[in-house]
Protein backbone atom coordinates (compact mmCIF):
# COMPACT_ATOMS: atom_id res chain seq x y z
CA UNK A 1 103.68 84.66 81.71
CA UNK A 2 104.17 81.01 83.14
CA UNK A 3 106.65 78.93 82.00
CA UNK A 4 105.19 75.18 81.99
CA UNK A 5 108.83 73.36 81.43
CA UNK A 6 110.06 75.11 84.51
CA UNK A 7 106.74 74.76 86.54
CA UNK A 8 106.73 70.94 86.29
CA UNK A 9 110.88 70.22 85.76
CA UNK A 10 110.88 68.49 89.17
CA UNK A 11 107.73 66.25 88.36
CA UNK A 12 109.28 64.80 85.13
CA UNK A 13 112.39 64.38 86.39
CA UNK A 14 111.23 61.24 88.50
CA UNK A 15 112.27 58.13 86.27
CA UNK A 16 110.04 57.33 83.01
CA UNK A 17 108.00 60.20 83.76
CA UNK A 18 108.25 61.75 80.65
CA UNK A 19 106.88 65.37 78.63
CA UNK A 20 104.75 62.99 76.60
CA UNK A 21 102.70 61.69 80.38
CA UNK A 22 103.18 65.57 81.81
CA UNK A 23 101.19 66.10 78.31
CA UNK A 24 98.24 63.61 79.39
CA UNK A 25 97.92 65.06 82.09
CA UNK A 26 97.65 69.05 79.93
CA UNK A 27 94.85 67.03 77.87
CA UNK A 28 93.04 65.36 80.49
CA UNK A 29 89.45 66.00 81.94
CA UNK A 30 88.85 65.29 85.74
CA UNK A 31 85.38 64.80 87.34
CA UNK A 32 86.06 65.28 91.40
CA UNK A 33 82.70 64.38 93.10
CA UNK A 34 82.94 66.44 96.70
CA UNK A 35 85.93 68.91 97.54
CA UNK A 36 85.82 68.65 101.20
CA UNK A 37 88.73 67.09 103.41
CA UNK A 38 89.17 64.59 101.34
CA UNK A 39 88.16 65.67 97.91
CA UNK A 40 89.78 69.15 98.15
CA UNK A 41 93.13 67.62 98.62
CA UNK A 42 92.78 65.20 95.94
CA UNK A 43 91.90 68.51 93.39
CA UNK A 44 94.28 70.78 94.82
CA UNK A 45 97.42 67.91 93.78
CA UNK A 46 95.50 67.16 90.52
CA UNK A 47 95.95 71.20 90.06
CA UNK A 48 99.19 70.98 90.73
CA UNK A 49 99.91 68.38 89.12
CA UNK A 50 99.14 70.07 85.93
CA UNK A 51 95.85 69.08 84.99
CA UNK A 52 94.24 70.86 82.16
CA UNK A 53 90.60 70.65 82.98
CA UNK A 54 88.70 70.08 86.33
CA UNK A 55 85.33 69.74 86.85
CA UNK A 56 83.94 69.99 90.55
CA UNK A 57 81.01 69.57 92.25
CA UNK A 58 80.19 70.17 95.97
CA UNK A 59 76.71 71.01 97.42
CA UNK A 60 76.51 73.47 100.19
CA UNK A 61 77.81 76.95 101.62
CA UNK A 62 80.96 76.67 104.29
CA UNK A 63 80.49 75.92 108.14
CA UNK A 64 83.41 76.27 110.89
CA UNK A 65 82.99 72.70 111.62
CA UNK A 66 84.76 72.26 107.99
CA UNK A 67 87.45 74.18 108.90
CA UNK A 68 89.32 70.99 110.72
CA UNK A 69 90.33 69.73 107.09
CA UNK A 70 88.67 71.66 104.49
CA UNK A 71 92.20 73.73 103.33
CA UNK A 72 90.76 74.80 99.64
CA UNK A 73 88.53 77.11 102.50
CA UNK A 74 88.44 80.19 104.20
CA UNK A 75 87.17 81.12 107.95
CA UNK A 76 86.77 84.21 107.50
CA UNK A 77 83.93 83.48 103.97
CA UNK A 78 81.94 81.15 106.48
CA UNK A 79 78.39 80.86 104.93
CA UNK A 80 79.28 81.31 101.43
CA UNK A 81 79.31 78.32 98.62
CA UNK A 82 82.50 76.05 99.17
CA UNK A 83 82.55 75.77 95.39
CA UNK A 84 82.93 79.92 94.57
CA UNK A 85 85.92 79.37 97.79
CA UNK A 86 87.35 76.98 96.47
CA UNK A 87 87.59 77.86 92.78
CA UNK A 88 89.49 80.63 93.98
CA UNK A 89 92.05 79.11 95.71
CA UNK A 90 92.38 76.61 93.15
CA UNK A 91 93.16 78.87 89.96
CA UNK A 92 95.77 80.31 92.49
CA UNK A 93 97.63 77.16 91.98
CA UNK A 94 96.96 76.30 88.16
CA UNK A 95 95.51 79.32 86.12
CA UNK A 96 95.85 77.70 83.34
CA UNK A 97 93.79 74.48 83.89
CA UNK A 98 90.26 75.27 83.20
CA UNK A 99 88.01 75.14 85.80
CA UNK A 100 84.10 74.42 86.46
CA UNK A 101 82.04 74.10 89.58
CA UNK A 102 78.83 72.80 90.18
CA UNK A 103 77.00 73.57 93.77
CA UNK A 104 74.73 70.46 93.29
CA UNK A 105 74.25 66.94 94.62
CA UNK A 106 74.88 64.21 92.52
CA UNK A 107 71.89 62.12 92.83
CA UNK A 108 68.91 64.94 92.76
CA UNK A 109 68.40 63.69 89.17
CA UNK A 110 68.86 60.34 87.71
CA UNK A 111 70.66 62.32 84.82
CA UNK A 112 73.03 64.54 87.62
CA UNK A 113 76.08 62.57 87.98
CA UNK A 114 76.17 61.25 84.29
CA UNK A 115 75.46 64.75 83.03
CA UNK A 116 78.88 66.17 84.76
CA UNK A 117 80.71 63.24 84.19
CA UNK A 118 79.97 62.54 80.69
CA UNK A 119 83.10 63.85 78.11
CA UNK A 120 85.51 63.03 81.67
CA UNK A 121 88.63 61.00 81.52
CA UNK A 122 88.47 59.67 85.17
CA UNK A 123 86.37 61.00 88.08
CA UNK A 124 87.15 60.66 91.93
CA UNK A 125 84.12 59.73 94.30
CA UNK A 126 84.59 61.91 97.54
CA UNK A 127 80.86 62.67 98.92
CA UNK A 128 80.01 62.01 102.33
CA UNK A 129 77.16 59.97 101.90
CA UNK A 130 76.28 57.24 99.53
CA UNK A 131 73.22 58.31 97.99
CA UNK A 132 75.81 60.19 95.88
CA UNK A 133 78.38 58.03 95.87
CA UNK A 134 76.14 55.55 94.00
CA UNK A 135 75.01 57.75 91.79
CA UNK A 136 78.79 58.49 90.52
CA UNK A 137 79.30 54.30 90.27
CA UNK A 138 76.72 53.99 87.89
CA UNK A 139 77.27 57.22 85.65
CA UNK A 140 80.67 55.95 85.46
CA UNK A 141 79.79 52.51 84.82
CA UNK A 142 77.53 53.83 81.81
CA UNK A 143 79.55 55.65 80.35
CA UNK A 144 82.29 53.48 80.87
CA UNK A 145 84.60 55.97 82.67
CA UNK A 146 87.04 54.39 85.37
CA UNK A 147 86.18 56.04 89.08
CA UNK A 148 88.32 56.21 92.11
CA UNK A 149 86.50 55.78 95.24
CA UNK A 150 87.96 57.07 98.75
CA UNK A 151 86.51 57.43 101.47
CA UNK A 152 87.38 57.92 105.26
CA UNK A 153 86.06 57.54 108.56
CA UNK A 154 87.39 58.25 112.17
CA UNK A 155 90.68 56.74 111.89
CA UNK A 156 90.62 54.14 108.92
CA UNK A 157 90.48 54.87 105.43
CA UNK A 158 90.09 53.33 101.91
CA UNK A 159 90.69 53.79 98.16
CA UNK A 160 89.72 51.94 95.28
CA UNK A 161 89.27 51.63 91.29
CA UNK A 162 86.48 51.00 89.59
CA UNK A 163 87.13 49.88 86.05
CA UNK A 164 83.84 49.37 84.44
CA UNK A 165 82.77 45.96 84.02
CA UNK A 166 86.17 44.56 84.30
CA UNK A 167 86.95 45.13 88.25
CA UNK A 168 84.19 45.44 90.98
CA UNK A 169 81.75 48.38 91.33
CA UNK A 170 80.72 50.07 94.90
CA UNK A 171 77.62 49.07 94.33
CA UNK A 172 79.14 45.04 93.70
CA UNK A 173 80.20 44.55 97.74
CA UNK A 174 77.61 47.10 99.37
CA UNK A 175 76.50 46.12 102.63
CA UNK A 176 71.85 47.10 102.60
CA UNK A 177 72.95 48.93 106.17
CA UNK A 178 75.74 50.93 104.45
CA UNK A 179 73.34 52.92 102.35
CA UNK A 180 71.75 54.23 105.45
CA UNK A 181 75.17 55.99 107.02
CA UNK A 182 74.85 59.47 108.27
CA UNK A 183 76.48 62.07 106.18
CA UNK A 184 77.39 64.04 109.01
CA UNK A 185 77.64 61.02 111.94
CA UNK A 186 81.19 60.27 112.08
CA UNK A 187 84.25 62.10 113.07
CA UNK A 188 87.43 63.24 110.89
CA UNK A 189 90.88 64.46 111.99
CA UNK A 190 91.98 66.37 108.88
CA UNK A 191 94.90 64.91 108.27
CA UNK A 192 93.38 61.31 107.70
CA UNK A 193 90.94 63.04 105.28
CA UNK A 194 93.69 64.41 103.57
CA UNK A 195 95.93 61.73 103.32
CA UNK A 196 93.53 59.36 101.50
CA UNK A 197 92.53 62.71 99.10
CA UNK A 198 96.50 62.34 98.01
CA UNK A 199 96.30 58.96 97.31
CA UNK A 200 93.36 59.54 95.25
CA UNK A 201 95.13 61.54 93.45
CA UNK A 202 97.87 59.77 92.88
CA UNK A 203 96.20 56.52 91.64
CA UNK A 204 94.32 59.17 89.12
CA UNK A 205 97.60 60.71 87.65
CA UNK A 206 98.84 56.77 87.38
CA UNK A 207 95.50 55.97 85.55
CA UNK A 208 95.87 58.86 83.58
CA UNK A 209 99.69 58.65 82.47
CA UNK A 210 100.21 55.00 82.60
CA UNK A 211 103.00 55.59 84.85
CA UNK A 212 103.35 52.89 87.52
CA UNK A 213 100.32 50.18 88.58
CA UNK A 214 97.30 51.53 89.65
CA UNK A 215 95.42 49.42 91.95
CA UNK A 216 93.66 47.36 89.24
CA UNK A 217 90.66 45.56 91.65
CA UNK A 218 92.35 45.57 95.19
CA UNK A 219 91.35 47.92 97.91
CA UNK A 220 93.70 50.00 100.04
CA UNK A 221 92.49 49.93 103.42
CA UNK A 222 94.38 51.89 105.89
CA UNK A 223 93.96 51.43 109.90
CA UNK A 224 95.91 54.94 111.16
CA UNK A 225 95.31 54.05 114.55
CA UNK A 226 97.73 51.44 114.35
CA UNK A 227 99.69 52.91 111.01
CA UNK A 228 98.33 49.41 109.13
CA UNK A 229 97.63 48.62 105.63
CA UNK A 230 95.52 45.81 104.08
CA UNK A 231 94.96 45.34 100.22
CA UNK A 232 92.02 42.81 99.79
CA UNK A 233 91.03 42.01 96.32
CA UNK A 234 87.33 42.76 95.84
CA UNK A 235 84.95 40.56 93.63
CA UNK A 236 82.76 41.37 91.32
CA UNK A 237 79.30 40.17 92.07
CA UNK A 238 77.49 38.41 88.87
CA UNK A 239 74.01 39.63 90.19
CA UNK A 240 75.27 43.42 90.69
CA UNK A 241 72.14 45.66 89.29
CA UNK A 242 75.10 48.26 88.11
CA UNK A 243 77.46 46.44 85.99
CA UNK A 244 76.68 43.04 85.70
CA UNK A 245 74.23 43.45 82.93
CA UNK A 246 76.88 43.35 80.27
């Protein structure tokens, strides 16, 4: 038998973090697009954090090039789904949030992403391409469900919010050459992955409690080669084929 109070004392004793925002968080549905590096951490501190229901997807069985960063994983299960891996060790650290995973990618349908998403409080974009990734902005444009998006590559890193049709989309800023990055071209030291994962997570637990200002338009773009921060506001674009139509 679990005892909740005790399990999350320490998180509501930071200031103005009361039972009534731990109880948001007991109530709230999560859509986490991806759980590798980056996605796994943000789901592991959503977990932990006392979220009641999670909903994952990740496509694929695990390699031991994802062991660098991949920590929901195991070495020694190389070859099997990620997702049946990882719902293991997640339920390990919150059996009492309910948990579903999806071994699917997000834009094989134009119904996919919205599908998963649909009934979800927030949802977190983590997949390594943008095929995907776009497919997430506009379900969550749709349906009118705010979206962090996070993403990392070598050393740099960035996190946003998408609040439909009130702050910019991905698809608002997108360079045409972006949409043709290689899933699988770029390099990651864990670490950096995992980073931006917990500040995911912690913009979604903001979001989701109102506790503290989430990031409401800017982008935080970090430079860990030279342990550098930038927050530029993005625009929405008027002609954006996502979410300017309303």
């Amino acid at each position: 038998m679990h005892d909740y109070n005790e399990r999350y004392r320490r998180q509501m004793m930071m200031k103005d973090f009361t039972p009534e925002k731990q109880e948001k968080l007991k109530n709230a549905s999560v859509f986490v697009g991806g759980i590798g590096g980056l996605g796994g951490a943000t789901a592991a501190y959503l977990a932990s954090a006392g979220i009641g229901r999670l909903i994952i997807s990740h496509y694929g069985n695990l390699t031991e090039t994802n062991m660098n960063r991949q920590l929901l994983m195991d070495i020694n299960r190389v070859g099997e789904p990620r997702i049946e891996i990882a719902y293991e060790n997640l339920i390990k650290i919150n059996p009492d949030m309910r948990l579903e995973m999806h071994n699917v990618r997000l834009d094989e349908s134009k119904s996919k992403a919205k599908e998963l998403i649909r009934g979800c409080d927030i949802a977190m974009s983590a997949r390594p391409n943008f095929p995907e990734r776009l497919a997430m902005n506009k379900a969550c444009v749709d349906l009118n469900i705010p979206m962090v998006e996070a993403a990392m590559d070598d050393m740099y890193g960035y996190l946003f919010t998408v609040v439909p049709h009130k702050t910019a989309c991905l698809a608002c800023n997108m360079p045409e050459n972006d949409k043709d990055w290689k899933e699988l071209g770029f390099g990651v030291l864990g670490a950096v992955s995992g980073t931006i994962g917990c500040l995911a997570a912690v913009e979604m637990i903001k979001i989701l409690t109102g506790h503290g200002e989430p990031l409401n338009g800017r982008m935080m773009h970090i430079d860990f080669m030279k342990m550098r921060t930038v927050m530029p506001t993005l625009k929405r674009n008027p002609a954006c084929p996502v979410c300017s139509h309303k």
